[in-house]
Every structure is written in C-alpha cells, then in structure tokens.
C-alpha atoms as a PDB file:
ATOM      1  CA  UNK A   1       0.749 -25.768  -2.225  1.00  0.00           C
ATOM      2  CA  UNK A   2       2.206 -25.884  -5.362  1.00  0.00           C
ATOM      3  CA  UNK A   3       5.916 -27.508  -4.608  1.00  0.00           C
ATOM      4  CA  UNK A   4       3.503 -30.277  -3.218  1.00  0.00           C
ATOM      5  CA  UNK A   5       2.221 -31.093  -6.724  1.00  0.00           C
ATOM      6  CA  UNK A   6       4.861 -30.224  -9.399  1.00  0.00           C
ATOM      7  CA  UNK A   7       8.637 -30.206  -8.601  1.00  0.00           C
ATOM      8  CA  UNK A   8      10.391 -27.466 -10.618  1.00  0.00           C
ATOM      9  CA  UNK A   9      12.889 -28.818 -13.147  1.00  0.00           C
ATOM     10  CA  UNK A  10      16.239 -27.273 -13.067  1.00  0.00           C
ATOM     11  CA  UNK A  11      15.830 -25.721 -16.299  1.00  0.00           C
ATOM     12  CA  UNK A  12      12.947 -23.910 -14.698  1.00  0.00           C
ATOM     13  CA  UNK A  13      14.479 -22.920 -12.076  1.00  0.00           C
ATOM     14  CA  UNK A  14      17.490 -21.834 -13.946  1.00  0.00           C
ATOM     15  CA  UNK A  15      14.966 -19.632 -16.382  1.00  0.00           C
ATOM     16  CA  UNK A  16      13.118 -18.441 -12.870  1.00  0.00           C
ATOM     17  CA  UNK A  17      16.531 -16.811 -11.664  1.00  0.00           C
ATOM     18  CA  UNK A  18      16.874 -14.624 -15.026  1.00  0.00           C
ATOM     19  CA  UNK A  19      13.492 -13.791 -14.760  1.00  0.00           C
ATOM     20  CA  UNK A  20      13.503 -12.388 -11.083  1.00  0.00           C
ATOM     21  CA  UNK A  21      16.735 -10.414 -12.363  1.00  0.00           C
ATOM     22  CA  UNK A  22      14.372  -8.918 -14.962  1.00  0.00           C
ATOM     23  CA  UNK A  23      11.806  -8.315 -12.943  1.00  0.00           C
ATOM     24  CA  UNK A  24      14.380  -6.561 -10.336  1.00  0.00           C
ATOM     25  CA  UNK A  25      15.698  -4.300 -12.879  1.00  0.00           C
ATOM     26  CA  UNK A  26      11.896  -3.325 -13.814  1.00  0.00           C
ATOM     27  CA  UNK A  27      11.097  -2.712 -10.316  1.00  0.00           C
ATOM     28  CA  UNK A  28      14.275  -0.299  -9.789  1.00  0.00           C
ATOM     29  CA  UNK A  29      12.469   1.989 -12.572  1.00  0.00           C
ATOM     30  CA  UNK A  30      10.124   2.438 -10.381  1.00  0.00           C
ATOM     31  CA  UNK A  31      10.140   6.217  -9.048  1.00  0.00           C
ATOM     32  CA  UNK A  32      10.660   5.877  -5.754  1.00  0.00           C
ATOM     33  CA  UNK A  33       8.597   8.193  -2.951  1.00  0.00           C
ATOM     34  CA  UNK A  34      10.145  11.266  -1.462  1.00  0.00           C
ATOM     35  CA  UNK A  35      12.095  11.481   1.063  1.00  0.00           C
ATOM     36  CA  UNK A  36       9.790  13.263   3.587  1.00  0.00           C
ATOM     37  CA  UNK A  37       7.329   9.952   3.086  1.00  0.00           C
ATOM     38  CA  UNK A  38       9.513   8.137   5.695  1.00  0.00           C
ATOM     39  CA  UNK A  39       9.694  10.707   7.718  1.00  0.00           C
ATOM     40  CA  UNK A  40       6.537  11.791   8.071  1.00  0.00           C
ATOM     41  CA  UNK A  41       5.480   7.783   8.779  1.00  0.00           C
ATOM     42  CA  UNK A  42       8.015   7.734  11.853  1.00  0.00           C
ATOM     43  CA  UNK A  43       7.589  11.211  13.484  1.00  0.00           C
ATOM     44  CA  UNK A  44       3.614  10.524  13.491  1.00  0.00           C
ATOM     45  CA  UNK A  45       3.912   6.645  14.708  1.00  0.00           C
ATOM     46  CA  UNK A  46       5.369   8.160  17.852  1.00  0.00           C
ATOM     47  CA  UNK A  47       2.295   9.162  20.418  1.00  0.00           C
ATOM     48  CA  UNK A  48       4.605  12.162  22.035  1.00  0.00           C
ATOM     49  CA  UNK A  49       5.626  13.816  18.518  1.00  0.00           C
ATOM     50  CA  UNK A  50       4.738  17.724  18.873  1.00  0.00           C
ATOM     51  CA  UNK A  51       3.482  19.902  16.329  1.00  0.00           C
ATOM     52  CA  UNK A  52       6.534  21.860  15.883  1.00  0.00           C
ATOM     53  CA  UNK A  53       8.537  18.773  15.053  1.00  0.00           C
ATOM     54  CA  UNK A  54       6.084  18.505  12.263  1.00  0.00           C
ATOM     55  CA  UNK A  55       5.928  22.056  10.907  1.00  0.00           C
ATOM     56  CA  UNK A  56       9.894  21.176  10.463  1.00  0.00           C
ATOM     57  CA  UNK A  57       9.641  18.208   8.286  1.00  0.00           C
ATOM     58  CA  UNK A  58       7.362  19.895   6.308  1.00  0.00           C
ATOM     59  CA  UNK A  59       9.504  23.265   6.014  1.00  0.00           C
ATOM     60  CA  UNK A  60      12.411  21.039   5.147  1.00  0.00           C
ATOM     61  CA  UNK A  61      11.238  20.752   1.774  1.00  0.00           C
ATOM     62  CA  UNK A  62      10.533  23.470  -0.508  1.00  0.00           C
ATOM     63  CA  UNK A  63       8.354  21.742  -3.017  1.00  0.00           C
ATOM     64  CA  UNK A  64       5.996  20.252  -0.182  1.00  0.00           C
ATOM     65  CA  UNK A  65       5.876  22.881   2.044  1.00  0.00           C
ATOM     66  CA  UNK A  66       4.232  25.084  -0.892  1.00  0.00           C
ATOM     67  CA  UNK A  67       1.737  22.322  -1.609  1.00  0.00           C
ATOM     68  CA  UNK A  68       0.515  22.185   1.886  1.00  0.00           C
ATOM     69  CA  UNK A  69       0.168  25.912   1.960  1.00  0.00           C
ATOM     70  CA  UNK A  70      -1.814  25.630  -1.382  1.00  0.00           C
ATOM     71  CA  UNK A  71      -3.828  22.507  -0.063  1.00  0.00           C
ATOM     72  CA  UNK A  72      -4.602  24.776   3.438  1.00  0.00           C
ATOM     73  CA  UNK A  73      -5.717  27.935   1.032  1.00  0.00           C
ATOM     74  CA  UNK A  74      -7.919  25.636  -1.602  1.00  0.00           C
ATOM     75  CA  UNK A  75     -11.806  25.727  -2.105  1.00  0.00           C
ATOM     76  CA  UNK A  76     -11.439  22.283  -0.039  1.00  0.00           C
ATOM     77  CA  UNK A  77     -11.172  23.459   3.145  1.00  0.00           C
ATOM     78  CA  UNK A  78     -12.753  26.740   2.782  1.00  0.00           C
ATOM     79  CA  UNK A  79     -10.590  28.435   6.009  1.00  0.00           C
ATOM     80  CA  UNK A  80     -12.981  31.079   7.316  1.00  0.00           C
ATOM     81  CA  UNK A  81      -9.915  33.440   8.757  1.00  0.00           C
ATOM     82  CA  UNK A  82      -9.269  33.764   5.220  1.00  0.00           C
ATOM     83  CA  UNK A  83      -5.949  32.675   3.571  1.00  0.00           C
ATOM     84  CA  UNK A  84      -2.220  31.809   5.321  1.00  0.00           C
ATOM     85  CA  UNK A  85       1.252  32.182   4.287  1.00  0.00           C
ATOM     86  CA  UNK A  86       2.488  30.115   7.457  1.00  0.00           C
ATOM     87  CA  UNK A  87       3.151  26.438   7.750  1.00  0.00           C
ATOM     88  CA  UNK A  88       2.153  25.756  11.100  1.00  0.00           C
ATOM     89  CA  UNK A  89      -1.485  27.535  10.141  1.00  0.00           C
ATOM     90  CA  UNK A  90      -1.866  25.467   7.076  1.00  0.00           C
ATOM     91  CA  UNK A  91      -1.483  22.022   8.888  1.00  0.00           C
ATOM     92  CA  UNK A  92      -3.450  23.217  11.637  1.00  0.00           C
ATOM     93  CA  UNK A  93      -6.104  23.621   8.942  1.00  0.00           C
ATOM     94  CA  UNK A  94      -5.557  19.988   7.182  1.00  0.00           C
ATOM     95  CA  UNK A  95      -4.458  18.478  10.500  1.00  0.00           C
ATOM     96  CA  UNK A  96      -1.963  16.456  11.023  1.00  0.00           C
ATOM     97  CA  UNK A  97      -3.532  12.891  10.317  1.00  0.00           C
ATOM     98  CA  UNK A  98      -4.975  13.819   6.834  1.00  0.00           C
ATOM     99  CA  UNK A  99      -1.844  15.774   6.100  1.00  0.00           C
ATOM    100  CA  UNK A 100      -0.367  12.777   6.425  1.00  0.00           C
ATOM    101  CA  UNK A 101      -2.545  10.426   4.521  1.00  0.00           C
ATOM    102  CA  UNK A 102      -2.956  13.366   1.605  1.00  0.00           C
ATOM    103  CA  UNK A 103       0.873  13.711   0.893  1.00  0.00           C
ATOM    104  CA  UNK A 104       1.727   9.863   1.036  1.00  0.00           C
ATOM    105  CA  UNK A 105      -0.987   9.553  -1.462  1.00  0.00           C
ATOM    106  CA  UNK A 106       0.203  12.397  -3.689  1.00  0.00           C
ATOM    107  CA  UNK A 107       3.635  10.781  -2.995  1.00  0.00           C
ATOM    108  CA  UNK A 108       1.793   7.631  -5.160  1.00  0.00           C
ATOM    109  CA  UNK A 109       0.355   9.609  -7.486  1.00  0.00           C
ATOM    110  CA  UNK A 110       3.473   9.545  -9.939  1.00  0.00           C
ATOM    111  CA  UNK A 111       2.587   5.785 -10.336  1.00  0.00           C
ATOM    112  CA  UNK A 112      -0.949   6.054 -12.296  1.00  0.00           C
ATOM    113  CA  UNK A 113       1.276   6.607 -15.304  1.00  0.00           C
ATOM    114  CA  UNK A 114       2.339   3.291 -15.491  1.00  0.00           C
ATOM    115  CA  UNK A 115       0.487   0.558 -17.080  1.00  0.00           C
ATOM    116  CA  UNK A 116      -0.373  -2.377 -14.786  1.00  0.00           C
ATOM    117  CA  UNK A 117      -0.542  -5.530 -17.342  1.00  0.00           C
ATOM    118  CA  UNK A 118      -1.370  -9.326 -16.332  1.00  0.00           C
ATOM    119  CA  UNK A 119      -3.292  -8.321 -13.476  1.00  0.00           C
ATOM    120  CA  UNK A 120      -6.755  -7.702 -13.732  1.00  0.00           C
ATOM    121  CA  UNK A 121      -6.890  -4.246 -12.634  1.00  0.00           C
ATOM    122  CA  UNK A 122      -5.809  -0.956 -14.837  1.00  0.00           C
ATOM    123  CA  UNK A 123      -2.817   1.487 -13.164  1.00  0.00           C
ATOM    124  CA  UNK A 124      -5.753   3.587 -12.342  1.00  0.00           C
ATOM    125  CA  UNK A 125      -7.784   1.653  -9.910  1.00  0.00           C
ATOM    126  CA  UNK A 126      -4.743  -0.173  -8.434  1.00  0.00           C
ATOM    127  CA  UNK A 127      -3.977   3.215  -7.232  1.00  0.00           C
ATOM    128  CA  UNK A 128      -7.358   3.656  -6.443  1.00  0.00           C
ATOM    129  CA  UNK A 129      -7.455  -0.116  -4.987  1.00  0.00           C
ATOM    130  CA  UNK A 130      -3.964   0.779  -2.936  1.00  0.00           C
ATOM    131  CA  UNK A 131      -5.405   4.109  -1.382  1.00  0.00           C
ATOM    132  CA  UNK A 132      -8.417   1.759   0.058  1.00  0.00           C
ATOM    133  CA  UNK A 133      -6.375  -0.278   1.206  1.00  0.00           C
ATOM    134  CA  UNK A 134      -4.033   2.534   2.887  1.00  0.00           C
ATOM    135  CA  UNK A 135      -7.224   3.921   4.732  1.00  0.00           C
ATOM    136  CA  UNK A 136      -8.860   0.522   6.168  1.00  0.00           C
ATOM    137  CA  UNK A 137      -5.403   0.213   7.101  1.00  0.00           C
ATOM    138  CA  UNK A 138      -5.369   3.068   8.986  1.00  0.00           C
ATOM    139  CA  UNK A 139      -8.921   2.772  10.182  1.00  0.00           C
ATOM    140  CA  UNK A 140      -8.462  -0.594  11.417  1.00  0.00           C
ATOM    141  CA  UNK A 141      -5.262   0.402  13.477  1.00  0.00           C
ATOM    142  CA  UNK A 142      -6.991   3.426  14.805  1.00  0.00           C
ATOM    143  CA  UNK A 143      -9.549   1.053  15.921  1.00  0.00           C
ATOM    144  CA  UNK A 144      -7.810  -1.254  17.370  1.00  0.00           C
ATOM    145  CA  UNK A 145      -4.777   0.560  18.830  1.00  0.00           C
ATOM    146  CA  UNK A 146      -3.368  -2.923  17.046  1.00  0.00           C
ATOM    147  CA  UNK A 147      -0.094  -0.847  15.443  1.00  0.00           C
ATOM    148  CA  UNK A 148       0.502   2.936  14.670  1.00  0.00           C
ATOM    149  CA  UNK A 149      -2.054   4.153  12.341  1.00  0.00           C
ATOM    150  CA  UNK A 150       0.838   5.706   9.948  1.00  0.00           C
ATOM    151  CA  UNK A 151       2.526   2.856   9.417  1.00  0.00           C
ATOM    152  CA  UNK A 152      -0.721   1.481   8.552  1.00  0.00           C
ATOM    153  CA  UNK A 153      -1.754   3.903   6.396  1.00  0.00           C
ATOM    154  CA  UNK A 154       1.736   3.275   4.269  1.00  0.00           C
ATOM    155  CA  UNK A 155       2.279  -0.074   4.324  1.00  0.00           C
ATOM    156  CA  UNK A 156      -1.508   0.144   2.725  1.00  0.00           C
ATOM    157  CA  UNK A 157      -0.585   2.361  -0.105  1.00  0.00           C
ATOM    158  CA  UNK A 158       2.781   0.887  -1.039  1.00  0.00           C
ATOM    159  CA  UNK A 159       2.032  -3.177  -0.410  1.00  0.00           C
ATOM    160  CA  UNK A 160       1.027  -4.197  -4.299  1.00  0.00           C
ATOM    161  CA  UNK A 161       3.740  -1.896  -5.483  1.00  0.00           C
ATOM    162  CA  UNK A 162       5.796  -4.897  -6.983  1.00  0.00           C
ATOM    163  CA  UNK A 163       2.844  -5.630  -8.956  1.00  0.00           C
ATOM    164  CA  UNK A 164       3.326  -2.569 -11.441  1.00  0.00           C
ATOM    165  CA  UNK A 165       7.202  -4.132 -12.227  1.00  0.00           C
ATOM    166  CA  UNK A 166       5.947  -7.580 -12.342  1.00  0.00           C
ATOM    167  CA  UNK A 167       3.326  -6.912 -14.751  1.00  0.00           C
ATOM    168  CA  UNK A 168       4.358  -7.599 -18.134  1.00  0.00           C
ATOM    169  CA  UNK A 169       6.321 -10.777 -17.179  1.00  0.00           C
ATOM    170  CA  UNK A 170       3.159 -12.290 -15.108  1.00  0.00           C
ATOM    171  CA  UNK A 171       1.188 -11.998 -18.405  1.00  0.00           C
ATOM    172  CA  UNK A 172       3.197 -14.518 -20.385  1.00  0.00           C
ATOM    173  CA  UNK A 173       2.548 -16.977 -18.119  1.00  0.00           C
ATOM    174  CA  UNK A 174      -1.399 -17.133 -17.552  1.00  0.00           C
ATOM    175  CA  UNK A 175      -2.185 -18.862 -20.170  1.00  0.00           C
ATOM    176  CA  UNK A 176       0.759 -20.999 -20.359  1.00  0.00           C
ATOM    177  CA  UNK A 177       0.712 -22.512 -16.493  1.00  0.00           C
ATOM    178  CA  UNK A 178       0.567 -26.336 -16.803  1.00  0.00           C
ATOM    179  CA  UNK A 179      -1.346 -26.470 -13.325  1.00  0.00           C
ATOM    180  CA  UNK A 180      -4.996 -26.346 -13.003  1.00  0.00           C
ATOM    181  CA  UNK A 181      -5.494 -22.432 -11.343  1.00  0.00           C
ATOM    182  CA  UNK A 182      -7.043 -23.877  -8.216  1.00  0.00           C
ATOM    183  CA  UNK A 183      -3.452 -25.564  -7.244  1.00  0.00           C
ATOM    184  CA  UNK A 184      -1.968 -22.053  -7.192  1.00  0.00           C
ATOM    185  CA  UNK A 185      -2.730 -18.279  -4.939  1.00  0.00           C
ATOM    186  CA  UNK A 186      -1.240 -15.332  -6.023  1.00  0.00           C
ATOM    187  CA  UNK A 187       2.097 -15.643  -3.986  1.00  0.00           C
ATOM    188  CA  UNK A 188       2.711 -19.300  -5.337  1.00  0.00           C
ATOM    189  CA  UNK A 189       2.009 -18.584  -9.091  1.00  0.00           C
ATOM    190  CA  UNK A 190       4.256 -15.463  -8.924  1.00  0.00           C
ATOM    191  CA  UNK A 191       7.116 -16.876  -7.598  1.00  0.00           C
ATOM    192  CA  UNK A 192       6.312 -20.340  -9.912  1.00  0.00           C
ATOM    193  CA  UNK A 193       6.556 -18.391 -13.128  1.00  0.00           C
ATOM    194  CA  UNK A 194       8.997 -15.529 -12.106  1.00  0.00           C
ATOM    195  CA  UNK A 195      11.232 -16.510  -9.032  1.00  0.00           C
ATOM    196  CA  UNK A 196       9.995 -13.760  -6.810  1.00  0.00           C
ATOM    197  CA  UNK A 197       6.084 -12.536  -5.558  1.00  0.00           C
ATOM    198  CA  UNK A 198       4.989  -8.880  -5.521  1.00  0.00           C
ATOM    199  CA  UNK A 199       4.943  -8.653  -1.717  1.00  0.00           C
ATOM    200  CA  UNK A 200       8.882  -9.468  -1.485  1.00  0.00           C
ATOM    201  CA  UNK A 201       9.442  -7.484  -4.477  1.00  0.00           C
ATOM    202  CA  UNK A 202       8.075  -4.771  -2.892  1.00  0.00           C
ATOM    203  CA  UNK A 203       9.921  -5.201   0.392  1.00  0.00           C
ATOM    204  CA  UNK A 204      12.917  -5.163  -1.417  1.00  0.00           C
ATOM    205  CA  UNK A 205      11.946  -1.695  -3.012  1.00  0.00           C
ATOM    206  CA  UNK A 206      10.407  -0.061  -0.057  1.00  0.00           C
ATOM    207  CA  UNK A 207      14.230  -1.249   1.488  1.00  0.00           C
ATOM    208  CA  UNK A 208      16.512   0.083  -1.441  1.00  0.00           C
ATOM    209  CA  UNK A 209      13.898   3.640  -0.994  1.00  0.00           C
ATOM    210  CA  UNK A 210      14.820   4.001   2.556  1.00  0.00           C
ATOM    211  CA  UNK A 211      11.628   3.459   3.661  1.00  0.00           C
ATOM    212  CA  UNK A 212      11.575   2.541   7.650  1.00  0.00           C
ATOM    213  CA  UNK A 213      12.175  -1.508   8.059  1.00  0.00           C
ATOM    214  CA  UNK A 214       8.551  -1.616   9.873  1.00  0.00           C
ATOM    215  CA  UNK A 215       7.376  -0.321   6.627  1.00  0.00           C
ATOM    216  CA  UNK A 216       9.243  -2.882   4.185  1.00  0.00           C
ATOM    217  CA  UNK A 217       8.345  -5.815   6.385  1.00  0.00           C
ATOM    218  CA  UNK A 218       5.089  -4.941   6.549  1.00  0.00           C
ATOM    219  CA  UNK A 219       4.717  -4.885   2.791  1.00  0.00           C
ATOM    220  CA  UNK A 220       7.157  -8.145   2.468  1.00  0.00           C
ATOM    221  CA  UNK A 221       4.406 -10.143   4.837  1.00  0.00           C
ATOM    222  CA  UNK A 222       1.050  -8.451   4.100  1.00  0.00           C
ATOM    223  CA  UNK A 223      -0.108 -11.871   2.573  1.00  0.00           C
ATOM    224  CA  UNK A 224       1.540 -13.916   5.167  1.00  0.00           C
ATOM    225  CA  UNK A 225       1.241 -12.103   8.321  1.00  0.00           C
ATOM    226  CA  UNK A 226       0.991 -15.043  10.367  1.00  0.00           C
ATOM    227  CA  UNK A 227       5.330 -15.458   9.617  1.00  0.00           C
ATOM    228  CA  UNK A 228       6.099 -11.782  10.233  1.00  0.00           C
ATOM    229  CA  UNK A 229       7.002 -12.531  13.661  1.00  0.00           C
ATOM    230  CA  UNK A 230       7.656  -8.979  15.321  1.00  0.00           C
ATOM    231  CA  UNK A 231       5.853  -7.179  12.711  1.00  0.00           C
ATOM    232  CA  UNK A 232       2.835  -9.438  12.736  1.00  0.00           C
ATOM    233  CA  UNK A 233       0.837  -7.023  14.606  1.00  0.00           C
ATOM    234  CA  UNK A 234       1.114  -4.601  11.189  1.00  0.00           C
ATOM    235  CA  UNK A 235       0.718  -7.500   9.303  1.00  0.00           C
ATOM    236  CA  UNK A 236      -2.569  -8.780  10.101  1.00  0.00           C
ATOM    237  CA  UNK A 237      -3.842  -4.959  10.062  1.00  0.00           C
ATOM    238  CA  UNK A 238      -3.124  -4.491   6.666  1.00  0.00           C
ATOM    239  CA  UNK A 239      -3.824  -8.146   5.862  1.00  0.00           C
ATOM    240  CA  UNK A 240      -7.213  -7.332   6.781  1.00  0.00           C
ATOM    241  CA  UNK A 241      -7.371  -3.808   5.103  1.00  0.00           C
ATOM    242  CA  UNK A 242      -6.564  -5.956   2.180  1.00  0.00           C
ATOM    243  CA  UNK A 243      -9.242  -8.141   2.870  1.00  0.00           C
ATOM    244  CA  UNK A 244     -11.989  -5.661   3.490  1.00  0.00           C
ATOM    245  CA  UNK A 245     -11.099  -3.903   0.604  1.00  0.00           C
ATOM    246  CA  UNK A 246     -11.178  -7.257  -1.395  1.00  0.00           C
ATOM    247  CA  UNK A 247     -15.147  -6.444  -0.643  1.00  0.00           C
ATOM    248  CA  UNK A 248     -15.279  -2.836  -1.139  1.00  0.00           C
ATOM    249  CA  UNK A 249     -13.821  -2.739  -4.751  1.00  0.00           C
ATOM    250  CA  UNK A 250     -12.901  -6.450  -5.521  1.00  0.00           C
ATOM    251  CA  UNK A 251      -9.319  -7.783  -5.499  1.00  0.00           C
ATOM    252  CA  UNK A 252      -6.032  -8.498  -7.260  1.00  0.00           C
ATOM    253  CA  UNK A 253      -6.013 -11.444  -9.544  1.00  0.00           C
ATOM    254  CA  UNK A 254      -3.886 -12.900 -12.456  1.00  0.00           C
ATOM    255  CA  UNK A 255      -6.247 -14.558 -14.591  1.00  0.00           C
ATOM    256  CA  UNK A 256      -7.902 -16.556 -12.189  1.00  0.00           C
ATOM    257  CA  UNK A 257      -5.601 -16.346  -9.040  1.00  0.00           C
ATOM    258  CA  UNK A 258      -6.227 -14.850  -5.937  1.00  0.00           C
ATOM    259  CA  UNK A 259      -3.991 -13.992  -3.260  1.00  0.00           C
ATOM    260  CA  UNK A 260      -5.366 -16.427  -0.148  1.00  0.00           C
ATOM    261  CA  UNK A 261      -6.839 -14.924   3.464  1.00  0.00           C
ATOM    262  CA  UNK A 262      -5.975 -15.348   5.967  1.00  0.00           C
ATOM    263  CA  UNK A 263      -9.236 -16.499   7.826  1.00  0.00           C
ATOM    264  CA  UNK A 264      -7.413 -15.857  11.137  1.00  0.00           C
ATOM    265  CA  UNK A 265      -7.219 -11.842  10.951  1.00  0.00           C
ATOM    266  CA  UNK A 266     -10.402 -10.507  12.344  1.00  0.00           C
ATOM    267  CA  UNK A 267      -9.691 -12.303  15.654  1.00  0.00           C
ATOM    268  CA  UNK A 268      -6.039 -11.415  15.752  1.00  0.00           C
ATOM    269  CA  UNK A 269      -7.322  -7.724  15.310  1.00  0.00           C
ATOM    270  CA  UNK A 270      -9.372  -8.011  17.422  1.00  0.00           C
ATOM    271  CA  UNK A 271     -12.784  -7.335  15.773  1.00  0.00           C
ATOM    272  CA  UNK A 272     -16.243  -9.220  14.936  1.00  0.00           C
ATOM    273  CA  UNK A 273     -18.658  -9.208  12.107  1.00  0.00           C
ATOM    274  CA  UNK A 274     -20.847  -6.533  13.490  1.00  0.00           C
ATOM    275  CA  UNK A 275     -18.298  -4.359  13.528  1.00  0.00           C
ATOM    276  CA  UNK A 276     -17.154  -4.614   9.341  1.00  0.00           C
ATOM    277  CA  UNK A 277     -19.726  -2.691   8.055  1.00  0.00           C
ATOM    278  CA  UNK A 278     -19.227   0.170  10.348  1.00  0.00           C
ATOM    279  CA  UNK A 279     -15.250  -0.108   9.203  1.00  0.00           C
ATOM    280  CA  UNK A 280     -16.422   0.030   5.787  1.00  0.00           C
ATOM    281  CA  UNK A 281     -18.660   3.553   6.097  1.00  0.00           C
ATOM    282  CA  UNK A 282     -15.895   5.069   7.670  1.00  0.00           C
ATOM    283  CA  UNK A 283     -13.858   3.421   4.604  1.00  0.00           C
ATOM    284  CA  UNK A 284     -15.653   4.524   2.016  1.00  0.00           C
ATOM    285  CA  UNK A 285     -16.398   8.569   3.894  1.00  0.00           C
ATOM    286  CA  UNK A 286     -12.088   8.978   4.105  1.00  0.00           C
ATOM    287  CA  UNK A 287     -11.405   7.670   0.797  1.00  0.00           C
ATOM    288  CA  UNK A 288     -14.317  10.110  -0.879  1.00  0.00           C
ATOM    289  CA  UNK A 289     -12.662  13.250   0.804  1.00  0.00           C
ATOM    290  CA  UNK A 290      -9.119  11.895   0.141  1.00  0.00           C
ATOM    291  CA  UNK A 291     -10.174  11.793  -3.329  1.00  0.00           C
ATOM    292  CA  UNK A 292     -11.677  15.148  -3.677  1.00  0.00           C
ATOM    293  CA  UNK A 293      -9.269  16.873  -1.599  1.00  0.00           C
ATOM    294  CA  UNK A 294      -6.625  15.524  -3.723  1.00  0.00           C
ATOM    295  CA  UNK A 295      -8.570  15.923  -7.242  1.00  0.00           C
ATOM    296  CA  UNK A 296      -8.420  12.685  -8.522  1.00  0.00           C
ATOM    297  CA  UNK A 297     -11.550  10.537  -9.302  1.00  0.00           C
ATOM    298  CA  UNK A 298     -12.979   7.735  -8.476  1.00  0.00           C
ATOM    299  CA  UNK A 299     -11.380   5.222 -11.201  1.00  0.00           C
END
C-alpha cells in the first residue's frame, strides 16, 4: 500500500483537501439521472412487484412514458398486432427487464458529452465500458440469485461515474507521481494525488441524486467489496462484472494504474471457470441488442 511506503507531508495533505473540494464541485456538474431511475431499480428488486405498479411509474412521467411508447412502436421490435397507444401494451412488448436496462442506459446517455481526460479511455467507450459492466452485472446476479438483478444492473452503469469529474485533475498528476506505478492501484493513486477515489466520489453523487443507499454503497465499494459489510453481496457481483468486463473490452487505467481484483469474487459468487465464457456470450448478445435497440454504436 502506498501509506506503507511514503508518508504524506502536511503540505500535501493540506493541497489534497482543496483538491477533493475541486473535484466535489466538478462532480456536482454532473447531470444527475432522472428521477424514475431509482424508482424503477426498487419496484423491480422486489420479486412480488406487479405489472400495474410498473405501468404507473412509467405513466408518471410524461417525457418517458412517450419514449417507451416510441421504443414499443420502432422497427426494433417489429410488434406484429401492429402499433399501440397504451403503456401497459408497450412494456409488455419491451418487457419489463429490458425496459429497465434500456431507460437506465438512456438515463446515461447525457454523459457521452463529456470528455473523460487522464484515464485511458474516451467519454465514449467509458459509457460503452459502464453499460458492460451494467449487464455482467445483471447477468451475474441473475445467475446467481447473489443480489437483485436491478440493482445490479445500476450499480454497473453508474460505478466509474466519479471518474468523468475526476478527470482533468488525475491528469496532472501521472507524470508527476514520485512513486514507482507498481507501489500504487487505482484507488490509492486517486486518493494520493486528489484526496478522494472515483468509487467514493461516486457514492457521494449517487447519495446527493437520491439514488437508493443499496445503490450508492454499491458504487462506494465496487473495488473493495470485501469491506461493504451488508452490501457485500452487490459488491462482489459487480466487482466481478467489473472484472469480466476488464476481459471483454479492457479496463480503467491512469497511465499505468489499475484498479486491483479482487481474486476472491468468483468463489464468493459462487461460480467457476467453466462457467465465464458462457457469462461472457450472454454478455456480449445483451449488450449488442442494448446497443441497437437504443441506437448507439459500438464505440
């Protein structure tokens, strides 16, 4: 660990605290999801939600209801009794599980405009990166009956979303760190150079968006699930979405820092080798028709 190796001076820790006040008022540009996100992610975590409960949520809001009609009526999903006007037809025709998935991921959209600097990836394929993430996630719970799949699924999508504030302070400091790279994982060097990592960052957000607290602890401990006691369950799910995906489409870094994995996760899951390259098929098939259903590409 790094406080093993180099003890902060106070002047550094003194510049650290301005920095993480920076970095806060960054992150609280951020635009934050709707309002029907958190909904949606606690009426369809509970087993004995009924359909009607959901056609309300959805009719609560103008703006989304109309997109789910126009989702139901699109080339997409092609309804052979022709096209709806209701509702309750047009998420019987997306179902309730992708309707999910497709409007928290719409919900994310808004954030491709921002520029993701320091970090190796562009605004683009974080998004990209996150939405992988959001569906092992989901598959993995799903699988596992380890933690409800839409908590999962959202925790997935909104973990890194600290990164996108933390960006353009990160960068200063790659090249100037005055520890060799292998001292350091992602967490450590974050909260070295800035007073604050991207995972707590985003809990914080997720927690000022009110977000449910399942959801902003899960994104506070998704690279330390091992400490997030009651929530470890969600944890180690997306911890291991995060880790799969790491293979799928490569991961996070700044400069040459990693976040670390936890090697622990597949057997807290509760799966085996065999069983990772089925996850990833079924990875790869929900994140193709996510995409197309939602008309953004690949990148």
């Amino acid at each position: 660990m790094l406080q093993a190796r180099v003890r902060p001076s106070v002047e550094h820790q003194q510049n650290n605290f301005y920095r993480m006040l920076r970095v806060i008022q960054e992150a609280r540009r951020l635009p934050s999801p709707p309002a029907i996100v958190a909904r949606l992610t606690e009426l369809l975590a509970d087993p004995e939600y009924k359909s009607k409960e959901l056609v309300s949520v959805v009719a609560m809001d103008p703006a989304i209801a109309a997109e789910v009609l126009n989702l139901a009526n699109s080339a997409y999903f092609k309804r052979a009794a022709g096209p709806t006007g209701s509702v309750q037809k047009s998420i019987e025709t997306i179902g309730d599980r992708q309707l999910m998935q497709l409007l928290v991921a719409r919900a994310a959209l808004g954030l491709r405009s921002r520029i993701l600097t320091g970090y190796t990836l562009q605004e683009v394929s974080l998004w990209h990166r996150s939405l992988t993430v959001a569906v092992a996630a989901g598959v993995l719970a799903r699988r596992t009956q380890h933690t409800a799949w839409s908590h999962a699924y959202t925790v997935g999508l909104l973990m890194d979303i600290g990164l996108l504030a933390m960006g353009e302070f990160i960068q200063e400091h790659i090249t100037a760190q005055t520890v060799s790279a292998e001292a350091f994982n992602l967490d450590d060097f974050e909260v070295h150079w800035l007073g604050i990592d991207h995972a707590e960052l985003g809990r914080r957000l997720a927690r000022t968006w009110g977000l449910p607290p399942v959801v902003w602890q899960g994104i506070g401990y998704h690279h330390r699930p091992g400490d997030a006691g009651e929530y470890s369950n969600l944890a180690y799910v997306v911890h291991g979405a995060d880790a799969i995906t790491n293979e799928m489409v490569g991961p996070l870094s700044a400069g040459p820092v990693t976040a670390a994995v936890d090697p622990r996760w597949m057997q807290v899951v509760g799966i085996d080798d065999e069983e990772i390259e089925s996850i990833k098929l079924s990875v790869e098939r929900e994140v193709t028709a996510a995409l197309r259903s939602l008309g953004a590409t690949a990148t």
